[in-house]
Protein backbone atom coordinates (compact mmCIF):
# COMPACT_ATOMS: atom_id res chain seq x y z
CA UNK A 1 115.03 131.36 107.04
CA UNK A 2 114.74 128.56 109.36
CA UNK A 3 111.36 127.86 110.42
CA UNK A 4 110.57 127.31 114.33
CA UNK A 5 108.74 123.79 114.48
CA UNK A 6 107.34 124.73 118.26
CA UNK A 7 103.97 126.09 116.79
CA UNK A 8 103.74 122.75 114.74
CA UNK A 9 105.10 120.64 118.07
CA UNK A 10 102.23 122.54 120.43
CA UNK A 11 99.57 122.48 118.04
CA UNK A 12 100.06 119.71 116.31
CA UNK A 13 91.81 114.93 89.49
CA UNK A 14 90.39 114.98 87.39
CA UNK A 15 86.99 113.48 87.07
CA UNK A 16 87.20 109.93 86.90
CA UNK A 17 85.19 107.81 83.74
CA UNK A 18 81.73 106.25 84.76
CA UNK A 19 82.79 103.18 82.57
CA UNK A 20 86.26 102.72 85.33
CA UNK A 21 84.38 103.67 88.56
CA UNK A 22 83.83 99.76 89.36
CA UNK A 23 87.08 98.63 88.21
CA UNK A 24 88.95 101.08 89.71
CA UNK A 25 87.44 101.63 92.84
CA UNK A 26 85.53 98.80 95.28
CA UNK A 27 82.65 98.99 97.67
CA UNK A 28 83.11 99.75 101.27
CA UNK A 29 83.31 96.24 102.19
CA UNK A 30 86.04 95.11 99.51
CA UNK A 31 89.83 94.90 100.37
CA UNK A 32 92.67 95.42 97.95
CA UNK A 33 93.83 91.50 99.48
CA UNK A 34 92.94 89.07 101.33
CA UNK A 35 94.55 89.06 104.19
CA UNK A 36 93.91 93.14 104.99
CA UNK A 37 91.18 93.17 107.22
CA UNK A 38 88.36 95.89 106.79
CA UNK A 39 87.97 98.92 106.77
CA UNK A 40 85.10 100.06 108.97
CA UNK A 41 82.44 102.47 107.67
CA UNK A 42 81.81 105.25 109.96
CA UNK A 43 78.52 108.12 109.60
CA UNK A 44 80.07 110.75 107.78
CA UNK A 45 77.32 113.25 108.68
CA UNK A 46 77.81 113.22 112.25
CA UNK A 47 81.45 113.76 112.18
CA UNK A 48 83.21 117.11 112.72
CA UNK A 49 86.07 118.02 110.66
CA UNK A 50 89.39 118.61 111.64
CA UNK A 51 91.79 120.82 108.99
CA UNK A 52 94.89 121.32 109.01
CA UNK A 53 97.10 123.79 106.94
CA UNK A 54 100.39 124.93 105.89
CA UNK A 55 99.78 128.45 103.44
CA UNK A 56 102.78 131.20 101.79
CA UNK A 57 103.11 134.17 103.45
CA UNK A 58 101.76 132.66 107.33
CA UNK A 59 102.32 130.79 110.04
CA UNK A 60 100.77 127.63 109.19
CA UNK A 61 102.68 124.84 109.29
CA UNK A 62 100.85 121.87 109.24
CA UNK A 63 98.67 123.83 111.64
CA UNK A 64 95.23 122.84 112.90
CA UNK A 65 93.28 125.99 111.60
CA UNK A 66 89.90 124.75 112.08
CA UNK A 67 86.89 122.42 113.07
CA UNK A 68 83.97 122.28 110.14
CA UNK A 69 80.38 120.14 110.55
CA UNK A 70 78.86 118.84 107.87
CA UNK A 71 75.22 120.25 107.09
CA UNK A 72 72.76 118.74 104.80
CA UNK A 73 73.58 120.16 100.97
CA UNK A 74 72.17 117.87 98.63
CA UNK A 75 72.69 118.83 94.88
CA UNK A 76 75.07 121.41 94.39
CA UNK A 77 74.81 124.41 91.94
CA UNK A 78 76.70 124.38 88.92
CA UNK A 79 78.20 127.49 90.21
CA UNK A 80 79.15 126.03 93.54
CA UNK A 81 83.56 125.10 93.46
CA UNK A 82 83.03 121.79 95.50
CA UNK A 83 85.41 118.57 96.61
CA UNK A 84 83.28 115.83 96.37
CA UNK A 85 84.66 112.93 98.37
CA UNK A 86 83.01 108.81 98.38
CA UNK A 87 84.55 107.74 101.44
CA UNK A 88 83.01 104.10 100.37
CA UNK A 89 84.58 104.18 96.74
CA UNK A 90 88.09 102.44 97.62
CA UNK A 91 91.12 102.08 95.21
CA UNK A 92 94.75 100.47 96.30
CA UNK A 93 95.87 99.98 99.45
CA UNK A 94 98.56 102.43 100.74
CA UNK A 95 102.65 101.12 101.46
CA UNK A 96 103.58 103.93 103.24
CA UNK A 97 104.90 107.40 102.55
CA UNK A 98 108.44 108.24 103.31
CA UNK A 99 112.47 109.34 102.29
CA UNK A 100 115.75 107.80 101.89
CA UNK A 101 118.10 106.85 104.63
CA UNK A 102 121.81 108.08 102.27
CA UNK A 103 125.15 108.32 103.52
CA UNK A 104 124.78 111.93 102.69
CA UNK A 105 122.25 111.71 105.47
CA UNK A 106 123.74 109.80 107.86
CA UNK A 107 127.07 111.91 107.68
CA UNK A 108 124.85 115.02 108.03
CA UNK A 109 123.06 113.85 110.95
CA UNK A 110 126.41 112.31 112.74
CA UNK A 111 127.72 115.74 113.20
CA UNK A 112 124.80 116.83 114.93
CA UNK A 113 124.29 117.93 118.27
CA UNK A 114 122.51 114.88 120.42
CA UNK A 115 119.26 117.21 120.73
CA UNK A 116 119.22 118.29 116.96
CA UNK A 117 119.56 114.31 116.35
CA UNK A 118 116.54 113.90 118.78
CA UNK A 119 114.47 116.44 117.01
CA UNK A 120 115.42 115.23 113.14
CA UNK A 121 114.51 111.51 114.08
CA UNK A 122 110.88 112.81 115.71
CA UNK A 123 110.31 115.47 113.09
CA UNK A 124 110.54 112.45 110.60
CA UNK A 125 109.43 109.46 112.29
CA UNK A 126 107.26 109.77 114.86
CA UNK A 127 103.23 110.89 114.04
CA UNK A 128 102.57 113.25 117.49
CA UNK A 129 105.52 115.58 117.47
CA UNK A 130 106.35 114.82 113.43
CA UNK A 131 104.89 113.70 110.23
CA UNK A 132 105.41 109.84 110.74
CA UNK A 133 107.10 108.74 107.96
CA UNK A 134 106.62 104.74 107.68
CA UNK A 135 108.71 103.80 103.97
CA UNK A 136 112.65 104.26 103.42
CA UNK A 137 114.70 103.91 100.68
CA UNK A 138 118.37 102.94 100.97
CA UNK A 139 121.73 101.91 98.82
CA UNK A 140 123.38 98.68 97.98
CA UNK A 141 127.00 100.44 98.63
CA UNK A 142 127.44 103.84 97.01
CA UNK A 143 125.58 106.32 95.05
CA UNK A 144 126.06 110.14 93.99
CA UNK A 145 124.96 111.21 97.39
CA UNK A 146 128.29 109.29 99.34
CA UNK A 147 131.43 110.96 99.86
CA UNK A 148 132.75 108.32 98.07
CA UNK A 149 132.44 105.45 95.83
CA UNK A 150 132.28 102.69 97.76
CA UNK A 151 131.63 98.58 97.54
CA UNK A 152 131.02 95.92 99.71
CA UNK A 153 133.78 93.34 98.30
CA UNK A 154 137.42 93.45 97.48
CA UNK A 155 137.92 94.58 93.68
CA UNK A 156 137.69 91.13 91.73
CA UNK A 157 136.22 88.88 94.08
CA UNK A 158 133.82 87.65 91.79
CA UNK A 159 132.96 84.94 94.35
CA UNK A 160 132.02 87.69 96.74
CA UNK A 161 134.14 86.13 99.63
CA UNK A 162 135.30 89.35 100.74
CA UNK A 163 131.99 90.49 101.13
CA UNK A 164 131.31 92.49 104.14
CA UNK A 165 129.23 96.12 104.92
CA UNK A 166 131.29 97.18 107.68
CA UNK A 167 131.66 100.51 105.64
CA UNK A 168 127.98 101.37 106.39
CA UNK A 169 127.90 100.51 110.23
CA UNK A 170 129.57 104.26 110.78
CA UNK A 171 127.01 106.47 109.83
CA UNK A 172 124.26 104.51 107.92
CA UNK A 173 123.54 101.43 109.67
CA UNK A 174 123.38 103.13 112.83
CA UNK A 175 121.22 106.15 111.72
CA UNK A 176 119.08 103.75 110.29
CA UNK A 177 118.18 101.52 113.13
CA UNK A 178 117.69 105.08 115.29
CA UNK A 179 115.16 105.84 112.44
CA UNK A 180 113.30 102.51 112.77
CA UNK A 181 113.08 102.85 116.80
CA UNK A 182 111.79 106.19 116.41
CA UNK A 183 109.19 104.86 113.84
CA UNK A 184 107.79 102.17 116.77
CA UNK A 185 110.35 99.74 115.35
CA UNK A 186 108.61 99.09 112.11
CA UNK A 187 109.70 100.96 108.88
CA UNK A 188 109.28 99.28 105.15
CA UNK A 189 112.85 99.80 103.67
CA UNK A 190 113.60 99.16 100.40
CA UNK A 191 117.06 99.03 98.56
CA UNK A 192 118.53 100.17 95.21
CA UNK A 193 121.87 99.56 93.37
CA UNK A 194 123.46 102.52 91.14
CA UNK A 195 126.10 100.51 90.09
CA UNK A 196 127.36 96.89 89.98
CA UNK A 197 131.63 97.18 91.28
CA UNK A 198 133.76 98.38 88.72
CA UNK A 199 134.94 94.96 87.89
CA UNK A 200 131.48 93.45 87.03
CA UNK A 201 131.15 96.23 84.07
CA UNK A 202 132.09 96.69 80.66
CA UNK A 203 133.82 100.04 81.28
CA UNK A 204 135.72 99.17 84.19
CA UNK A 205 134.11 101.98 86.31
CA UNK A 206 131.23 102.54 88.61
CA UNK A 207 130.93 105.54 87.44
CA UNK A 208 129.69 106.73 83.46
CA UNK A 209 127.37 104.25 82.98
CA UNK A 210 128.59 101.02 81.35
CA UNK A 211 126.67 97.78 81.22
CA UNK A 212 126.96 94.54 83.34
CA UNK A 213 128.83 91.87 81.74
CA UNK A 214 127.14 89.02 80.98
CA UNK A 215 129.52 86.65 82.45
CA UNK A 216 129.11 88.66 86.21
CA UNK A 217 124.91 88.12 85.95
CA UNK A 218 124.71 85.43 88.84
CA UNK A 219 127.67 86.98 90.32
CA UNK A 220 125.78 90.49 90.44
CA UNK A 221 122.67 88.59 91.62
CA UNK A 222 124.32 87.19 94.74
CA UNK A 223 125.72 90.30 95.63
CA UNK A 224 122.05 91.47 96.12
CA UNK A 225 120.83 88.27 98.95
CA UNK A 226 124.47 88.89 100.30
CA UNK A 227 123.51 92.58 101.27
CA UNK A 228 119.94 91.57 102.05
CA UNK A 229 120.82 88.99 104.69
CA UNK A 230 123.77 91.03 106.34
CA UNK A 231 121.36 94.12 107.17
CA UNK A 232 118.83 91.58 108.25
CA UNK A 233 121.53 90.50 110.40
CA UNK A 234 122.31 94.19 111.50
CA UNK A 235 118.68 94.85 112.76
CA UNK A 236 117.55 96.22 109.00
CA UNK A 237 115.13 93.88 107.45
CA UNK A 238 114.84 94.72 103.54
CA UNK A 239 111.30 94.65 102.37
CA UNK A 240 111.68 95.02 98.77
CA UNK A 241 114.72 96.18 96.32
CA UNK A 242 114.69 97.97 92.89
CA UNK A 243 116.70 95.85 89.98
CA UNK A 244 118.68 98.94 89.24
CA UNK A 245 118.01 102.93 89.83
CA UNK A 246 117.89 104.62 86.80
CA UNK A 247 118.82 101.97 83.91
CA UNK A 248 118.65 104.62 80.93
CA UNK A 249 120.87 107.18 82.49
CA UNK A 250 124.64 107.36 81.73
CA UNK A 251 125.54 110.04 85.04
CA UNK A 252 129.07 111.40 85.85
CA UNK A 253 128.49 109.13 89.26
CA UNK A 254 127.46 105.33 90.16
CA UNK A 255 125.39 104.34 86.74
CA UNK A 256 124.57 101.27 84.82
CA UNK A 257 123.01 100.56 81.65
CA UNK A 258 120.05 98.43 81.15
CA UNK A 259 117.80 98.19 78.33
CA UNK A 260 114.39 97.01 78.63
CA UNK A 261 115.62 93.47 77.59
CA UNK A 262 118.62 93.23 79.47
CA UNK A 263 116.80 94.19 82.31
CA UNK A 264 113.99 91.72 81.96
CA UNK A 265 116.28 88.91 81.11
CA UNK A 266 118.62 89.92 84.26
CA UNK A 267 115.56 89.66 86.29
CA UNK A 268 114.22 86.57 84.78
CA UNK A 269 116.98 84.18 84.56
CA UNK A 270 119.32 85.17 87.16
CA UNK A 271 117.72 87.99 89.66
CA UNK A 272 114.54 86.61 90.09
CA UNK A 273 115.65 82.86 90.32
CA UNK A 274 118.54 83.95 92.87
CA UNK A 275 116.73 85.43 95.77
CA UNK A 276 113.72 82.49 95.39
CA UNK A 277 116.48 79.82 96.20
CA UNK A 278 118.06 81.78 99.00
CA UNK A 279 114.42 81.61 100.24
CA UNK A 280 113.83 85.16 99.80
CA UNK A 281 110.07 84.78 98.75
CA UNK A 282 108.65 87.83 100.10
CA UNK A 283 111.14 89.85 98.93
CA UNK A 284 109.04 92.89 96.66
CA UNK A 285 111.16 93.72 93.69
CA UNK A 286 110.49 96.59 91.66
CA UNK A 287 111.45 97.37 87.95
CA UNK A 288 112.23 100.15 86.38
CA UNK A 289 113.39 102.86 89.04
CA UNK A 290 113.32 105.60 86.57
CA UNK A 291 111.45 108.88 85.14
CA UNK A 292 107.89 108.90 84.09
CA UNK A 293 108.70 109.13 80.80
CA UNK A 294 109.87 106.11 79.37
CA UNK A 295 107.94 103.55 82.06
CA UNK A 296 105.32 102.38 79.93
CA UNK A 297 107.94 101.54 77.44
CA UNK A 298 110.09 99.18 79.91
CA UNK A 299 107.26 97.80 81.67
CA UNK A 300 105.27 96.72 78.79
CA UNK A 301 108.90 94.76 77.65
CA UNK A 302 109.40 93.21 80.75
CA UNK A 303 105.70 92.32 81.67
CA UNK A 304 105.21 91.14 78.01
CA UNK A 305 107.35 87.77 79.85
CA UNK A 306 105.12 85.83 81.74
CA UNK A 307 108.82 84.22 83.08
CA UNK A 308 110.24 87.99 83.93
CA UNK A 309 106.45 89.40 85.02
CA UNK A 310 105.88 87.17 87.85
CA UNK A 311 108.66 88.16 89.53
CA UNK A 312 107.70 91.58 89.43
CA UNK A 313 106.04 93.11 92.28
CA UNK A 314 105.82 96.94 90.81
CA UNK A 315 106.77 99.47 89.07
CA UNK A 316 109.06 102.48 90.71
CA UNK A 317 109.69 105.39 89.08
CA UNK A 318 111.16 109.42 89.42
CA UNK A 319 110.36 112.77 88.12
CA UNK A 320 113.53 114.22 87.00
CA UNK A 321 112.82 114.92 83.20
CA UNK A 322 109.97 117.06 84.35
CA UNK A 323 111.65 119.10 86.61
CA UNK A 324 113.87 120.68 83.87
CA UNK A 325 111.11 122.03 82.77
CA UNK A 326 109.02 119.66 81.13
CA UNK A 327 105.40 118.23 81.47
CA UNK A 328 105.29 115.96 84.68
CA UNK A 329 103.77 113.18 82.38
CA UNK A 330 101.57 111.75 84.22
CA UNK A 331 99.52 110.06 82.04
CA UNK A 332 102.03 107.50 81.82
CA UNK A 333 101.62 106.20 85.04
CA UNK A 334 98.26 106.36 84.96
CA UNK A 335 98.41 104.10 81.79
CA UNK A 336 100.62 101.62 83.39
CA UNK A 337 98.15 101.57 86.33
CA UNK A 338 95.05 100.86 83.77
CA UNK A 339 97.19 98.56 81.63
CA UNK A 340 99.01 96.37 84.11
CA UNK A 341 96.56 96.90 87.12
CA UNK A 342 97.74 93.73 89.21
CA UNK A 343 101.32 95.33 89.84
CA UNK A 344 102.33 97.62 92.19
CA UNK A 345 103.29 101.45 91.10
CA UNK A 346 105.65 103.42 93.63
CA UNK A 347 106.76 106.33 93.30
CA UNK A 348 111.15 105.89 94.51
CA UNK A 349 112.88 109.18 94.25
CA UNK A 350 112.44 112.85 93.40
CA UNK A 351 114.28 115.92 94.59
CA UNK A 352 115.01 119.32 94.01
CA UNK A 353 118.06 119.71 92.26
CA UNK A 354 120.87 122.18 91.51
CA UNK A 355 120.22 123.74 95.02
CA UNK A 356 121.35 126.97 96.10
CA UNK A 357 121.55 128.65 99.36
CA UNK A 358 119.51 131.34 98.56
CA UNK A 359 116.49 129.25 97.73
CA UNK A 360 115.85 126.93 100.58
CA UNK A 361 112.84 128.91 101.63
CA UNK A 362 111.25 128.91 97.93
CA UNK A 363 107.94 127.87 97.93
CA UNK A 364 107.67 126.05 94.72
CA UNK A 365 109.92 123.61 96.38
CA UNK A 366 106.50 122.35 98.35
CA UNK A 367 103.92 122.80 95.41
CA UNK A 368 106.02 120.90 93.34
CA UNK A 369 105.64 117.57 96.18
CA UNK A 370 102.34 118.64 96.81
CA UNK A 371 101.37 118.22 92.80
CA UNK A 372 103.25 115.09 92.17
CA UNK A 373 101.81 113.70 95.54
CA UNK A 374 98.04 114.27 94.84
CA UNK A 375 98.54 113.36 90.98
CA UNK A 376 100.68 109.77 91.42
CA UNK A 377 97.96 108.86 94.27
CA UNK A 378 95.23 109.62 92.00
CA UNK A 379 96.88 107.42 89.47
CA UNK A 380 97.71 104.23 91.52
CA UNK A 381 100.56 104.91 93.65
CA UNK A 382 100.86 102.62 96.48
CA UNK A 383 104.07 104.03 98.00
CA UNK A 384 105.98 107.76 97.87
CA UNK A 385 109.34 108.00 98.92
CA UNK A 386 111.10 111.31 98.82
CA UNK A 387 115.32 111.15 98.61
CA UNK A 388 117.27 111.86 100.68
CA UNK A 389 116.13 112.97 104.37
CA UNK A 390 118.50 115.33 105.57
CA UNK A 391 121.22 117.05 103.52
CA UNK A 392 123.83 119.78 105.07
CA UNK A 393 124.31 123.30 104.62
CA UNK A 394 125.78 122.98 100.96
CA UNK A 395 123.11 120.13 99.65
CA UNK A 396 125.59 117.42 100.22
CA UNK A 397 127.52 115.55 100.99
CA UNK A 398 127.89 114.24 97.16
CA UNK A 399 131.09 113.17 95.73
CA UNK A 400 130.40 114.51 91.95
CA UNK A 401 128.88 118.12 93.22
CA UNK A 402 125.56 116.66 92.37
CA UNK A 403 123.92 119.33 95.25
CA UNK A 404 120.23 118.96 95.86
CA UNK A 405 117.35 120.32 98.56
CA UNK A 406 116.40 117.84 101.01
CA UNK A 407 113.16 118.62 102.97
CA UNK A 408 115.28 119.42 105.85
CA UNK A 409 118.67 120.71 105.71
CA UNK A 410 121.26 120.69 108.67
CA UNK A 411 123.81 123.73 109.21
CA UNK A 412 126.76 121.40 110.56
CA UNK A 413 128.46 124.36 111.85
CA UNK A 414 125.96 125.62 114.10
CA UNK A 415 123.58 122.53 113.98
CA UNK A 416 120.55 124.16 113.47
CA UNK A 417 117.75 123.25 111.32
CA UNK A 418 115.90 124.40 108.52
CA UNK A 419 112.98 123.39 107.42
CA UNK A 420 112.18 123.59 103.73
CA UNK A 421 108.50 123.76 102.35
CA UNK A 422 108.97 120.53 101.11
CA UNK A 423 108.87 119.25 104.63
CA UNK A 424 105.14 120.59 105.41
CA UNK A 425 103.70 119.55 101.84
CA UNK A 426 104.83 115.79 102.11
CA UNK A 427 103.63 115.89 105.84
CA UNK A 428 100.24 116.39 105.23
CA UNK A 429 99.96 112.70 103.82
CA UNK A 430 102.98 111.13 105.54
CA UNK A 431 100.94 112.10 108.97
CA UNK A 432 97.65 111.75 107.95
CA UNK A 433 97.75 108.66 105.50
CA UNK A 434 98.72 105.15 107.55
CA UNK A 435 99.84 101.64 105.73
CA UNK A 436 96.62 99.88 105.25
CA UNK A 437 94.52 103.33 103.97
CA UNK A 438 92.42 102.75 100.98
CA UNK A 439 92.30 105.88 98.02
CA UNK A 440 89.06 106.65 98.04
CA UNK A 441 87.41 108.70 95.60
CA UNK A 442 87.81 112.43 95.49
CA UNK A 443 86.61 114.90 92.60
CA UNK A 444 87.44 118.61 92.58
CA UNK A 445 84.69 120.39 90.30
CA UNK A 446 87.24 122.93 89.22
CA UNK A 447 91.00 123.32 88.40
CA UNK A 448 91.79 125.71 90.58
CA UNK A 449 92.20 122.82 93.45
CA UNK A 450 93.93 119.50 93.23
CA UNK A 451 92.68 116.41 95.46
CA UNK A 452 93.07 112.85 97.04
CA UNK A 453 91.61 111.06 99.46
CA UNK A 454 91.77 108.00 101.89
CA UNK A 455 90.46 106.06 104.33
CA UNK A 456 92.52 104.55 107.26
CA UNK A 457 92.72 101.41 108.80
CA UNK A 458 90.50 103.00 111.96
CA UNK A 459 87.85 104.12 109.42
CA UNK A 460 89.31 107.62 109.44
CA UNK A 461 89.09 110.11 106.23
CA UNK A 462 91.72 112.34 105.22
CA UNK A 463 91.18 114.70 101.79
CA UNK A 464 94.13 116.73 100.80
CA UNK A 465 93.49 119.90 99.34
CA UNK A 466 96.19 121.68 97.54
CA UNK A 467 95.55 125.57 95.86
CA UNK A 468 97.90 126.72 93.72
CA UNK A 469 96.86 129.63 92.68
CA UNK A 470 97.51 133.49 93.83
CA UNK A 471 94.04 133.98 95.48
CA UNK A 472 91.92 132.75 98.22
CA UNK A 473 89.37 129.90 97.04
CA UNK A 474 86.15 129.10 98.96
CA UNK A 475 84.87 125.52 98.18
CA UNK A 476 82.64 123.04 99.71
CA UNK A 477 84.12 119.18 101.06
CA UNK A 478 80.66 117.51 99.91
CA UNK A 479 80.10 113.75 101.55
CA UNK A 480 77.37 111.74 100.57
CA UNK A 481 74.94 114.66 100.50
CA UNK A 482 76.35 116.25 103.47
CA UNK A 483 78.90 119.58 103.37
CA UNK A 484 81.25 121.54 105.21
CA UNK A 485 82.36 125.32 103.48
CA UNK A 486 86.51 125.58 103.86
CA UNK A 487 88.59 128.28 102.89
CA UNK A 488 91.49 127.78 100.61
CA UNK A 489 94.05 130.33 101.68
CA UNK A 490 96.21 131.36 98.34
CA UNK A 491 99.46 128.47 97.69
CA UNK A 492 98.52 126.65 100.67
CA UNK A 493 97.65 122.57 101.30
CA UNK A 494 95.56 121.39 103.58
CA UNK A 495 94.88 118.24 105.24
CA UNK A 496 90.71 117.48 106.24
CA UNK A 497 90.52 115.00 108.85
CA UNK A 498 87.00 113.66 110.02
């Protein structure tokens, strides 16, 4: 089923410890840095809310479905299911919210009509007719998700004379930059390597894993500033890059092994050093770039080194041991948040994989965003970036038959779009949640909802609301005394603005 966006274009957790409250969150008047200016209180009781909704088995699509008041309440009955909000209790300060800018999505969107082009780069980037994404993720040369392996430098050229990224100024650099006009002309991009060239490895191949040789370390680091300062020079200024995506996983494509020590050393005597003398000091780089699993693990190694840790902006990390079927773990982030709490967490990739045809319109696709969303917020996530924006009819293009579900999906044939639940789940914070917003606290008094919260930049409050279950559920958004009764509709997510 494809859904019909002009609706959507027209209309457009758990309890938290007393003991952490003060650490964890700050007054009103407190700002995660410096140099953020603050965010203005506002009178919560005189505000009218505004809620929007996307719900199974309707219309709603990020839909505005309502306008609430707040009426006096005061203590609420033990009985009573309630989402208590503290629109002055503030936690970290949001990145941005966002997907990643592939080949596999720049291919897709190349053999687009000019109008389907239009609407994918204003569904995506723009807040009035879209969902306003403001974070990107790209590659340094190829990954799975190519229709081929690729590098920027002849095989061999260890010096990296040969160095050039003409490759990507066919489909990638050019859907990027139409991605950052769209955005205003601002988006935070980050980049990540699956694999150093063949030549730089011990097995000879980007592909099957394989470690870096220790004799191509500062090679391998240059290659990095080289990339960073020709897409600066192509209009694409890189904000922050990942030491390696997914360091502990041996894949049939691009892949490279790092254990916690190599990568820590990497980082501290050659990747770190590297990018500080080619002047590169605002440069955010991020460990780690792996599943939830083993990140307390790896960052504990690396941050153990005061001479590997200060280079370390955050921690990224993906969800794909979970979605086999496993727990989604995350407890571990949350224990990386309490443990290391003056580094960054972001969440860098997660997809659905193995996709199918026949699924595109499952449900569970959303829910499972929507959960991992509301839960890595909750635990300290500054940033959440999706992967890959746009895929085509067949999940692809991937040169290994690694297909996945993108939230949209393009039918290159026909160029029509479909839009996948996973599109309206991630859009209720990507539209509603700017840079600069604060988490605020947000408490749930039963299981049967999952929450977050945050104030913008303007002083604005948006509480997401996500009900997972099979029936309707009543609650009551309680404020500082003050309450507003909303209706739940059964696997639905909704967005309260006031």
């Amino acid at each position: 089923m494809t859904i019909d966006r002009r609706g959507f274009l027209a209309g457009s957790s758990a309890s938290l410890l007393l003991s952490q409250l003060d650490r964890v969150f700050g007054s009103g008047e407190q700002t995660a840095d410096a140099a953020e200016p603050a965010i203005p209180e506002r009178r919560i009781a005189s505000d009218s809310i505004a809620v929007y909704t996307t719900a199974d088995q309707t219309e709603h699509r990020l839909s505005k479905t309502g306008t609430l008041s707040f009426k006096p309440m005061g203590q609420p009955l033990e009985t009573q299911l309630c989402v208590f909000a503290d629109p002055s209790k503030r936690a970290q300060t949001i990145v941005g919210i966002g997907g990643a800018l592939t080949d596999a999505s720049a291919e897709t969107f190349a053999k687009l009509p000019q109008a389907k082009q239009r609407e994918l780069l204003d569904a995506y980037y723009t807040r009035d007719k879209g969902i306003g994404y403001t974070l990107g993720r790209t590659t340094i040369h190829s990954c799975d998700f190519s229709s081929a392996s690729y590098t920027y430098v002849d095989e061999g050229d260890a010096a990296l004379k040969s160095f050039s990224v003409e490759h990507d100024r066919r489909y990638r650099i050019p859907f990027t930059k139409q991605a950052i006009a769209t955005a205003g002309g601002k988006l935070t991009i980050f980049a990540s390597p699956w694999s150093p060239p063949a030549f730089m490895k011990t097995n000879g191949s980007m592909l099957h894993g394989g470690k870096l040789k220790p004799e191509m370390r500062q090679a391998w680091a240059n290659y990095y500033v080289k990339f960073i300062r020709a897409y600066e020079k192509e209009g694409i200024p890189i904000w922050g890059i990942s030491v390696q995506n997914e360091p502990m996983a041996t894949q049939t494509w691009e892949s490279c092994i790092y254990s916690a020590e190599d990568e820590r050393d990497f980082l501290k005597s050659f990747l770190g050093p590297t990018v500080r003398r080619a002047g590169l000091n605002d440069l955010k780089i991020i460990c780690w770039d792996h599943n939830r699993d083993l990140i307390w693990q790896r960052v504990s190694t690396i941050l153990a080194d005061p001479a590997a840790a200060k280079y370390v902006w955050g921690i990224g990390y993906h969800w794909y041991e979970p979605w086999s079927g496993g727990d989604m773990m995350f407890d571990n982030v949350r224990l990386v948040h309490e443990t290391y709490p003056d580094k960054k967490l972001i969440f860098t990739e997660g997809t659905a994989e193995n996709f199918k045809p026949e699924n595109i319109t499952a449900w569970r696709l959303g829910e499972y965003y929507g959960r991992s969303m509301i839960n890595d917020f909750n635990d300290g996530a500054v940033g959440w970036t999706d992967w890959n924006v746009l895929l085509d009819e067949q999940g692809g293009p991937n040169h290994v038959g690694n297909f996945c579900f993108a939230p949209i999906h393009a039918d290159t044939k026909t160029g029509a779009l479909t839009y996948t639940s996973s599109y309206w789940y991630i859009g209720h914070f990507s539209k509603f949640v700017h840079p600069g917003a604060r988490r605020i606290a947000v408490s749930p008094s039963r299981s049967a909802l999952l929450a977050t919260g945050f104030v913008n930049p303007d002083g604005s409050v948006a509480v997401v609301v996500m009900n997972r279950g099979d029936q309707k559920v009543t609650y009551n958004l309680w404020v500082h005394g003050n309450a507003a009764e909303v209706e739940a509709l059964p696997h639905s997510i909704q967005t309260l603005v006031f």
